[in-house]
N, C-alpha and C. Protein backbone atom coordinates (compact mmCIF):
# COMPACT_ATOMS: atom_id res chain seq x y z
N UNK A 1 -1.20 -6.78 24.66
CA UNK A 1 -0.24 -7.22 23.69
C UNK A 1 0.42 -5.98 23.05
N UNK A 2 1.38 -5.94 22.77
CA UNK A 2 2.73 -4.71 22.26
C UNK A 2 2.74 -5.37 20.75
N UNK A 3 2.78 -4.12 19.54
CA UNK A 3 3.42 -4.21 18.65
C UNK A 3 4.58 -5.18 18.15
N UNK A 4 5.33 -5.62 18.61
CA UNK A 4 6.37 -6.55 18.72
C UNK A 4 6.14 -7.89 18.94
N UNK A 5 4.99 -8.01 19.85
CA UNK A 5 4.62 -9.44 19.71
C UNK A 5 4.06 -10.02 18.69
N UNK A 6 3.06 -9.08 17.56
CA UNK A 6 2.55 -9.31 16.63
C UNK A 6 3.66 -10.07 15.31
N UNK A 7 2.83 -10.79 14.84
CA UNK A 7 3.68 -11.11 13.26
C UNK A 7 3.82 -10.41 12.78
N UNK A 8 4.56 -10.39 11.33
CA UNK A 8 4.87 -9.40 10.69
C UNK A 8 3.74 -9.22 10.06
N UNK A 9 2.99 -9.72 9.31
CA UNK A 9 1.82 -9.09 8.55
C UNK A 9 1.20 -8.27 9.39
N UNK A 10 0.72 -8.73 10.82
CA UNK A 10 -0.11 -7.49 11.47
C UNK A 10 0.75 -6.77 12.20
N UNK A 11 2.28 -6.32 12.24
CA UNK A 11 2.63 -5.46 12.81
C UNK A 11 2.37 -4.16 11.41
N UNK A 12 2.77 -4.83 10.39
CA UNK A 12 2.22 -3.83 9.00
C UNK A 12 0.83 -3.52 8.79
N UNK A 13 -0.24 -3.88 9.71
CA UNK A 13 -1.21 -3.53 9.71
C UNK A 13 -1.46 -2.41 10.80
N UNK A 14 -0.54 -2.47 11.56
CA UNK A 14 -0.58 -1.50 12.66
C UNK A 14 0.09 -0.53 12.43
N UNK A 15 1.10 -0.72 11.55
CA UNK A 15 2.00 0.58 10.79
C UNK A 15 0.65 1.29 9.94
N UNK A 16 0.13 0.78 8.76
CA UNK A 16 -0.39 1.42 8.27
C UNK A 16 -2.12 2.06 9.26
N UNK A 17 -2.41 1.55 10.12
CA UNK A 17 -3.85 2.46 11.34
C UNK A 17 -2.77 3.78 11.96
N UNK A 18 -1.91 3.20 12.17
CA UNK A 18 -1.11 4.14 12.77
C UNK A 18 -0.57 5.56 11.87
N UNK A 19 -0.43 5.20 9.99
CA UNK A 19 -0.10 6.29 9.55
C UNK A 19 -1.00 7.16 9.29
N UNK A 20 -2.35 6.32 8.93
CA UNK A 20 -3.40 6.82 8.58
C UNK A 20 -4.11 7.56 9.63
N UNK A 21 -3.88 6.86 10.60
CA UNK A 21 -4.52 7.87 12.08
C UNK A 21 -4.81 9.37 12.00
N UNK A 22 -3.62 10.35 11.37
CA UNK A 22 -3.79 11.75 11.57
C UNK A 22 -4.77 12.40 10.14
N UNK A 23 -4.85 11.42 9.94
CA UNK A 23 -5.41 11.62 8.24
C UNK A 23 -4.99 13.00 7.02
N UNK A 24 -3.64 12.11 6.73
CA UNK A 24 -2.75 12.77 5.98
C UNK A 24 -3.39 12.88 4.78
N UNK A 25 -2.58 13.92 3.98
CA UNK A 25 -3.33 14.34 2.78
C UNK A 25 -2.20 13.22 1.54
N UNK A 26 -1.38 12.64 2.05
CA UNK A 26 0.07 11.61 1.41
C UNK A 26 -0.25 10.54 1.67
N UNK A 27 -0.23 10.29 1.56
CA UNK A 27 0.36 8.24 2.03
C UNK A 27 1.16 7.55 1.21
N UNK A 28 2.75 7.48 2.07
CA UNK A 28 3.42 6.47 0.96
C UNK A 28 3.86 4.88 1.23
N UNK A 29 4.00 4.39 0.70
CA UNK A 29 3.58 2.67 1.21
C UNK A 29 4.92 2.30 0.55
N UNK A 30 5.79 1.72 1.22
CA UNK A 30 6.61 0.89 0.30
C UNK A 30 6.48 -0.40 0.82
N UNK A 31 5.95 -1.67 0.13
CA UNK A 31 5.35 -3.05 -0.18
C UNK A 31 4.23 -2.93 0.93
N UNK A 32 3.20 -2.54 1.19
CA UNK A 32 2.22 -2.14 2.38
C UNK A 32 1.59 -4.04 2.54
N UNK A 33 1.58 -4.86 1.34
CA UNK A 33 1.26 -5.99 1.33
C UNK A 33 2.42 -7.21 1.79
N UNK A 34 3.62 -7.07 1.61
CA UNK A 34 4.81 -7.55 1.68
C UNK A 34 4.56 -8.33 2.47
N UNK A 35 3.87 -8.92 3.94
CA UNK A 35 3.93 -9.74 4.92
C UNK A 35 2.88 -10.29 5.12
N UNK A 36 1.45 -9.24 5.40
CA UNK A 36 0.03 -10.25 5.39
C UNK A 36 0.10 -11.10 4.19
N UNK A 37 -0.70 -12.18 4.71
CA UNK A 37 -1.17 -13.09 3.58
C UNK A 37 -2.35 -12.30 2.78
N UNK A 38 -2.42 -13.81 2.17
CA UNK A 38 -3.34 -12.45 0.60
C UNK A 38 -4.16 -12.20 0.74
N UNK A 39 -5.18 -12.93 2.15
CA UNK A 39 -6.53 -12.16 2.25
C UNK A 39 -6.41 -10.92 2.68
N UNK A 40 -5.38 -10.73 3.72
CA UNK A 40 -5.19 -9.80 4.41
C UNK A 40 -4.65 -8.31 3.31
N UNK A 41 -3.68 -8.77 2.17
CA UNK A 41 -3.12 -8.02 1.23
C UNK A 41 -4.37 -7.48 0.81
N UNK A 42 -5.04 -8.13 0.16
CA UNK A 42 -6.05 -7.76 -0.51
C UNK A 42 -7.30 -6.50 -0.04
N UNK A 43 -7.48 -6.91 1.43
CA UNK A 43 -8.27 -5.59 2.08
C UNK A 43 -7.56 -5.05 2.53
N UNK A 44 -6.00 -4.91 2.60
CA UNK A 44 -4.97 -3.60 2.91
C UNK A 44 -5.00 -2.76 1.12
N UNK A 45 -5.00 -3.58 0.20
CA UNK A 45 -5.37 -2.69 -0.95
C UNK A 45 -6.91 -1.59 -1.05
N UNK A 46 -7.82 -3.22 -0.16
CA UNK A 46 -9.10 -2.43 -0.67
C UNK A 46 -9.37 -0.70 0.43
N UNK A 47 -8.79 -1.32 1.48
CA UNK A 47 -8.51 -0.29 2.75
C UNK A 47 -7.77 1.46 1.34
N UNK A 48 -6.84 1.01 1.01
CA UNK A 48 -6.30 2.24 0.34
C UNK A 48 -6.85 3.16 -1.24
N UNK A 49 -7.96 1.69 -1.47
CA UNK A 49 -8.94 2.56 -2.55
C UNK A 49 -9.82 3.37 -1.76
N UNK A 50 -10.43 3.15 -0.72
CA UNK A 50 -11.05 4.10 -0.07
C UNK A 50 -10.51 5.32 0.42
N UNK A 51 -8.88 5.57 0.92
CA UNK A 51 -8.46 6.30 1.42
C UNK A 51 -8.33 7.10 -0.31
N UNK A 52 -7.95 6.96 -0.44
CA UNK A 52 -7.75 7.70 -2.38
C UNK A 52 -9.49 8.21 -2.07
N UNK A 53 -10.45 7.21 -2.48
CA UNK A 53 -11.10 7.89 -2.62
C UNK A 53 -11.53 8.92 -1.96
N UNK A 54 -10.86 9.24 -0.49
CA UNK A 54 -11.32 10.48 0.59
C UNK A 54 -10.16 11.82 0.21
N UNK A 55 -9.77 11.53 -0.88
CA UNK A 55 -8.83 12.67 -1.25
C UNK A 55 -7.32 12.49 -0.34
N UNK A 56 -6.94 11.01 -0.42
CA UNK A 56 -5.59 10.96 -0.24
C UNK A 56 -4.99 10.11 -1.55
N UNK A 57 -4.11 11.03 -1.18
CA UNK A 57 -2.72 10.36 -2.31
C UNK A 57 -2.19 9.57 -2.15
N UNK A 58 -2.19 8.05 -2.77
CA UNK A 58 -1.34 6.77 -2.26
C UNK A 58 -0.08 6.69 -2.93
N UNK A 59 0.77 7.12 -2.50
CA UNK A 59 2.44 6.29 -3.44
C UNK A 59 2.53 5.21 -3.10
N UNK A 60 2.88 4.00 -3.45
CA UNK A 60 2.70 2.61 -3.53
C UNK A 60 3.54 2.10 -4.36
N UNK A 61 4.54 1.20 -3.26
CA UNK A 61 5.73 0.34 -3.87
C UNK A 61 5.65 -1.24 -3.87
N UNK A 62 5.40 -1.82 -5.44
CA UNK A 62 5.06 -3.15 -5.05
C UNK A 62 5.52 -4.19 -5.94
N UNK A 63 5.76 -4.95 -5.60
CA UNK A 63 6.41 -5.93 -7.07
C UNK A 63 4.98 -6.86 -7.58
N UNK A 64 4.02 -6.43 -6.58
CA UNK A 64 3.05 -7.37 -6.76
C UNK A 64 2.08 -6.54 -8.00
N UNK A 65 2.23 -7.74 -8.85
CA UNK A 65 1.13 -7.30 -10.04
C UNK A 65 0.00 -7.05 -9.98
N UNK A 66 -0.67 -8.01 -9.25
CA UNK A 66 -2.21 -8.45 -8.86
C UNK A 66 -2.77 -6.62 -8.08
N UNK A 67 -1.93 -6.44 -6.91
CA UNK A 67 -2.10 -5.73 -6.06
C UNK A 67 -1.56 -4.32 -6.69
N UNK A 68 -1.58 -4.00 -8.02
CA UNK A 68 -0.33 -2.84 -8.19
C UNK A 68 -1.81 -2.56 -9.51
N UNK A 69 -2.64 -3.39 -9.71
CA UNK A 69 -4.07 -3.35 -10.61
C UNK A 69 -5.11 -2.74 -9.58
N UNK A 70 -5.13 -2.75 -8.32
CA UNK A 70 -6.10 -1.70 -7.95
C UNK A 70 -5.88 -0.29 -7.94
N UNK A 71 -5.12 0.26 -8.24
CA UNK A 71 -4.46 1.88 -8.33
C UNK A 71 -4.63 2.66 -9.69
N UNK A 72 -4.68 3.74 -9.91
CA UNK A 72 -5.71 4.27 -10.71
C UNK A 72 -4.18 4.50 -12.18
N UNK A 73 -3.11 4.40 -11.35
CA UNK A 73 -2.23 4.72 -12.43
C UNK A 73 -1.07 3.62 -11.99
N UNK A 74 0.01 3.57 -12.71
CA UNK A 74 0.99 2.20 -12.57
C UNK A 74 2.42 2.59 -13.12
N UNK A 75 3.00 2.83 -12.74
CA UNK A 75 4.25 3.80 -13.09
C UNK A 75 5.76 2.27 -12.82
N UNK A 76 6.10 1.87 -14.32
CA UNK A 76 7.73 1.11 -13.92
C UNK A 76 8.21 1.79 -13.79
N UNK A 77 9.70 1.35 -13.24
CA UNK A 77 11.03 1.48 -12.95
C UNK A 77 11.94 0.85 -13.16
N UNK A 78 12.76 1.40 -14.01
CA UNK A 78 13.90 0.09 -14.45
C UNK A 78 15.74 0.67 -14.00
N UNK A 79 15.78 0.23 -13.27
CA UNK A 79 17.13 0.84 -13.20
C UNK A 79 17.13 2.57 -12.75
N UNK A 80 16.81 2.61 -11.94
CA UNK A 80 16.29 4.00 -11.18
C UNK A 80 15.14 5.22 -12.44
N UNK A 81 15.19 4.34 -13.70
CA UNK A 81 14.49 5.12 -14.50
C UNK A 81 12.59 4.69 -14.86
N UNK A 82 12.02 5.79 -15.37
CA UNK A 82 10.70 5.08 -16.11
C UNK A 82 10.38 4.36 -16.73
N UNK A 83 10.37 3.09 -16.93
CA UNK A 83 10.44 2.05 -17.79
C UNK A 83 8.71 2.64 -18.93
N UNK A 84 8.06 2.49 -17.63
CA UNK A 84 6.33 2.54 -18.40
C UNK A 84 5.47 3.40 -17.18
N UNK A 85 4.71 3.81 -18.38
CA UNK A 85 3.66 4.60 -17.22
C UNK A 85 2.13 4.66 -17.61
N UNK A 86 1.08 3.39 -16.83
CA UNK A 86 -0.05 2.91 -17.33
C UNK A 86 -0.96 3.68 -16.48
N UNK A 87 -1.94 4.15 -17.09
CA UNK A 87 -3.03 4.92 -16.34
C UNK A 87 -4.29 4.04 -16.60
N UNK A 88 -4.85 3.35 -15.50
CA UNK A 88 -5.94 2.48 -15.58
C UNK A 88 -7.57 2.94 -15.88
């Protein structure tokens, strides 16, 4: 089976094995949850507390509230500016 045949939630699961593969010292995610369903969202979050905890850096773009509470800090944006900036 090819990438392409997959749905969208697990072709975004294959994006993110695939970024993580070289084991970057970055990782930036924009909506990394956006397509799996929420079980799946949920251990793509828990997947990226572990990577943090191996000394990677997650940037993380999400409208999702629920999923935007596992991250150690929480930074708005309002209009290309800082709205708020919550450190958990």
């Amino acid at each position: 089976m090819f990438p392409k045949q997959f749905s969208g939630g697990q072709q975004q699961l294959v994006g993110i094995a695939r970024a993580i593969a070289g084991k970057p010292k970055l990782f930036q995610a924009d909506e990394p949850t956006g397509n799996p369903h929420s079980d799946q969202g949920k251990r793509i979050m828990e997947l990226l507390q572990l990577l943090n905890e191996e000394d990677i850096t997650i940037i993380q773009v999400t409208h999702n509230e629920e999923f935007a509470r596992y991250t150690q800090r929480i930074i708005h944006l309002k209009n290309g500016r800082i709205d708020g900036d919550l450190k958990l």
